[in-house]
C-alpha atoms as a PDB file:
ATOM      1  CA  UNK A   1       0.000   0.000   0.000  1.00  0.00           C
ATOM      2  CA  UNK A   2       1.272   3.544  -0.820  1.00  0.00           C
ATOM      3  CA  UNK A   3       1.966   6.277   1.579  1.00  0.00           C
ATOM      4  CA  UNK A   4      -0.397   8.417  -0.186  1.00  0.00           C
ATOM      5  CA  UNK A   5      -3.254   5.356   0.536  1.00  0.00           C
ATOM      6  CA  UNK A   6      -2.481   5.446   3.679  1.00  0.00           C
ATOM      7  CA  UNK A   7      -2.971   8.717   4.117  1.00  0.00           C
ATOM      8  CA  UNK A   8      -6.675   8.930   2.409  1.00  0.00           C
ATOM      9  CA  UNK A   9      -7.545   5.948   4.241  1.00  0.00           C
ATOM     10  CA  UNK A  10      -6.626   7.643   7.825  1.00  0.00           C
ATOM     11  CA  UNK A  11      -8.056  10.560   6.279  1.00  0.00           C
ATOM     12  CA  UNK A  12     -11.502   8.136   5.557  1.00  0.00           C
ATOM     13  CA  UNK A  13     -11.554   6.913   9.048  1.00  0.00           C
ATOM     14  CA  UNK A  14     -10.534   3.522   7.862  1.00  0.00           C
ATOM     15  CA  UNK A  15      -7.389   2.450   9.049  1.00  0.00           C
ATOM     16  CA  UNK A  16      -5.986   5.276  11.396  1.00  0.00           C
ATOM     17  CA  UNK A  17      -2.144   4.125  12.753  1.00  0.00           C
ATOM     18  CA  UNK A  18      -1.817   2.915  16.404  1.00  0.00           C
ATOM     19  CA  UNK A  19       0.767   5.768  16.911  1.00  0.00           C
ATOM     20  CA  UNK A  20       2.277   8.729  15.629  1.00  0.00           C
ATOM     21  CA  UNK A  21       6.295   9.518  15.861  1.00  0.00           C
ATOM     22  CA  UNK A  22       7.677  13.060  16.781  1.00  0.00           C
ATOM     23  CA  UNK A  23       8.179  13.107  13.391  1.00  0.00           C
ATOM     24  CA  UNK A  24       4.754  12.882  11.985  1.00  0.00           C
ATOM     25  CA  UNK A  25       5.485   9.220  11.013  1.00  0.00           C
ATOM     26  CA  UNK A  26       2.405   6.925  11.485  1.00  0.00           C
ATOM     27  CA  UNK A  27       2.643   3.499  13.025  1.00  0.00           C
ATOM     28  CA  UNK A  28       0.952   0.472  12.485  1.00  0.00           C
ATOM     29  CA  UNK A  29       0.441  -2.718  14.755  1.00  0.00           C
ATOM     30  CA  UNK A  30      -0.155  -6.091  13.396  1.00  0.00           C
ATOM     31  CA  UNK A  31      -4.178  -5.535  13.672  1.00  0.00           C
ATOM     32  CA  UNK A  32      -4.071  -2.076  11.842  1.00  0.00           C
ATOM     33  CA  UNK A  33      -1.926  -4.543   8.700  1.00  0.00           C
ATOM     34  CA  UNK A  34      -4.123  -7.406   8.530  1.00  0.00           C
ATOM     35  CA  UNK A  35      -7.176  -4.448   8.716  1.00  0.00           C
ATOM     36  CA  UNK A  36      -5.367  -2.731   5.880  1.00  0.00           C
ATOM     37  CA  UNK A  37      -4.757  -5.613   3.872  1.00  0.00           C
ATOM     38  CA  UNK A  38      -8.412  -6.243   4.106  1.00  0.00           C
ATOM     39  CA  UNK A  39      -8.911  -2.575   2.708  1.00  0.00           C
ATOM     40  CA  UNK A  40      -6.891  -3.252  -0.009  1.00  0.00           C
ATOM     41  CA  UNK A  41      -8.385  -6.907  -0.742  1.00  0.00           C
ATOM     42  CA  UNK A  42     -11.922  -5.075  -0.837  1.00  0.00           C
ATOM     43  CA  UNK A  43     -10.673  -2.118  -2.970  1.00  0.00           C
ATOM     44  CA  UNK A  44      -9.651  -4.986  -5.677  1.00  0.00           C
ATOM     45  CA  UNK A  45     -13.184  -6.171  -5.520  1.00  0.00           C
ATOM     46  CA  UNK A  46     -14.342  -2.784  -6.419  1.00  0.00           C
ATOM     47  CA  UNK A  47     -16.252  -2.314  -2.706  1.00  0.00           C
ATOM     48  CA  UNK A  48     -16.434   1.906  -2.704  1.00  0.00           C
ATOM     49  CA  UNK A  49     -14.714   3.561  -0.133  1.00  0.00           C
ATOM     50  CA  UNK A  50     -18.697   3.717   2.096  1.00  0.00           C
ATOM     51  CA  UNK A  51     -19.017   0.274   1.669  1.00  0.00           C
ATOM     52  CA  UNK A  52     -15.401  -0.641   3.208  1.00  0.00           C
ATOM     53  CA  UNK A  53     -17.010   1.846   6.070  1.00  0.00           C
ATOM     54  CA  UNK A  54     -20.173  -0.450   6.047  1.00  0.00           C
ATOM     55  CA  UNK A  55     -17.885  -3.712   6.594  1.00  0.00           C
ATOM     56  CA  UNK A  56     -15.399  -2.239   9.184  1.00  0.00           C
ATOM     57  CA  UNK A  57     -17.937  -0.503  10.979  1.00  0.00           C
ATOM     58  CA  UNK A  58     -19.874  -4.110  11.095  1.00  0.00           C
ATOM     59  CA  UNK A  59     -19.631  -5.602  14.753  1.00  0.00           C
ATOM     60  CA  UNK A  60     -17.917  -8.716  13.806  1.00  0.00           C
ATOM     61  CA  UNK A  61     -15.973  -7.340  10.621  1.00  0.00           C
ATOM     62  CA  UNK A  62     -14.532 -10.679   9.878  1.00  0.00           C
ATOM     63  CA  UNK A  63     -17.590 -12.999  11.217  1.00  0.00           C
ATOM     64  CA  UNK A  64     -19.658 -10.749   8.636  1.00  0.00           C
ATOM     65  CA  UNK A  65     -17.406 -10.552   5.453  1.00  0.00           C
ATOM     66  CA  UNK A  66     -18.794 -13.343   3.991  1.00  0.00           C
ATOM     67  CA  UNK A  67     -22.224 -11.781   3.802  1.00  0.00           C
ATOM     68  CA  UNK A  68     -20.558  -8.600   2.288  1.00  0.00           C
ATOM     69  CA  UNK A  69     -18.819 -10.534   0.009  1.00  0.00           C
ATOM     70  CA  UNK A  70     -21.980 -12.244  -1.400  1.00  0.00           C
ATOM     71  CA  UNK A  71     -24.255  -9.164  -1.541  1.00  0.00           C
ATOM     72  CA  UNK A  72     -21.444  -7.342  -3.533  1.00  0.00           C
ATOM     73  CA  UNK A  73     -21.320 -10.768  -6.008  1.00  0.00           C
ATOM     74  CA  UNK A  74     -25.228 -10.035  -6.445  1.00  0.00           C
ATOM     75  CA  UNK A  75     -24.243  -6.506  -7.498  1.00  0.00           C
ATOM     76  CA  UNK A  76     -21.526  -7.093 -10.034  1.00  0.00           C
ATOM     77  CA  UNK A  77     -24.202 -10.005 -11.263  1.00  0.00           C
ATOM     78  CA  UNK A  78     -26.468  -7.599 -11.860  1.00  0.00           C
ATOM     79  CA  UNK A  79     -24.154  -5.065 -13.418  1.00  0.00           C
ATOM     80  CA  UNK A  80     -23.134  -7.742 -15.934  1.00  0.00           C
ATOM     81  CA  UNK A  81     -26.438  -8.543 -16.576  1.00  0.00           C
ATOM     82  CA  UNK A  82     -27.059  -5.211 -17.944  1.00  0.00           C
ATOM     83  CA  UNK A  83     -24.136  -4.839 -19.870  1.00  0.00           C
ATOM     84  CA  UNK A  84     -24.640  -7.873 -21.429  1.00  0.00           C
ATOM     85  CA  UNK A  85     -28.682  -6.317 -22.371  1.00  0.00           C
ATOM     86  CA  UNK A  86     -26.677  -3.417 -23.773  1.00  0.00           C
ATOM     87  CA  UNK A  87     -24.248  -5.437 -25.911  1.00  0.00           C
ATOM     88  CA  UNK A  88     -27.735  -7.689 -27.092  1.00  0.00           C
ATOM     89  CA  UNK A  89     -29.207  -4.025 -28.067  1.00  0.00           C
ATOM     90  CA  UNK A  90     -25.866  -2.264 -29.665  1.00  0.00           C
ATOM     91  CA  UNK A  91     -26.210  -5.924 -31.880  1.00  0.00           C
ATOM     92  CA  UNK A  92     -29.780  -5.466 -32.592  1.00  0.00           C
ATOM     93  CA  UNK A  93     -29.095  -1.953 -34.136  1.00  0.00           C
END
């Protein structure tokens, strides 16, 4: 992950460091790197930056993924489904 990732996702309220040097460096524990590793897994899946808030904010983040996961599979089905009944159309013309 870049600096510059890091930054917008502390600035997002999504993965703010355990600690801050006298230097302005941020640091991370081992919790805040598997969290941000999950940020950057869900960014890959194309979850927006509110729905990685919906997840983390979620009680049981990790108990609940799986749910996440699926309702964000129904989404992308849908969006192909529609792309696929504009490509049908654009071959109709």
């Amino acid at each position: 992950m870049t600096v510059k990732a890091l930054r917008y996702y502390d600035e997002q309220g999504l993965l703010t460091p355990s600690a801050r040097g006298g230097n302005g460096y941020r640091y991370y524990s081992e919790g805040d790197y598997e969290k941000g590793r999950l940020i950057a897994l869900l960014r890959e899946l194309d979850f927006s930056i509110a729905e990685i808030r919906d997840v983390l904010q979620s009680d049981d983040y990790q108990a609940d993924l799986p749910a996440f996961l699926q309702e964000k599979k129904g989404i992308i089905a849908q969006r192909i489904r529609r792309e696929r009944a504009l490509l049908q159309k654009i071959d109709a013309c």
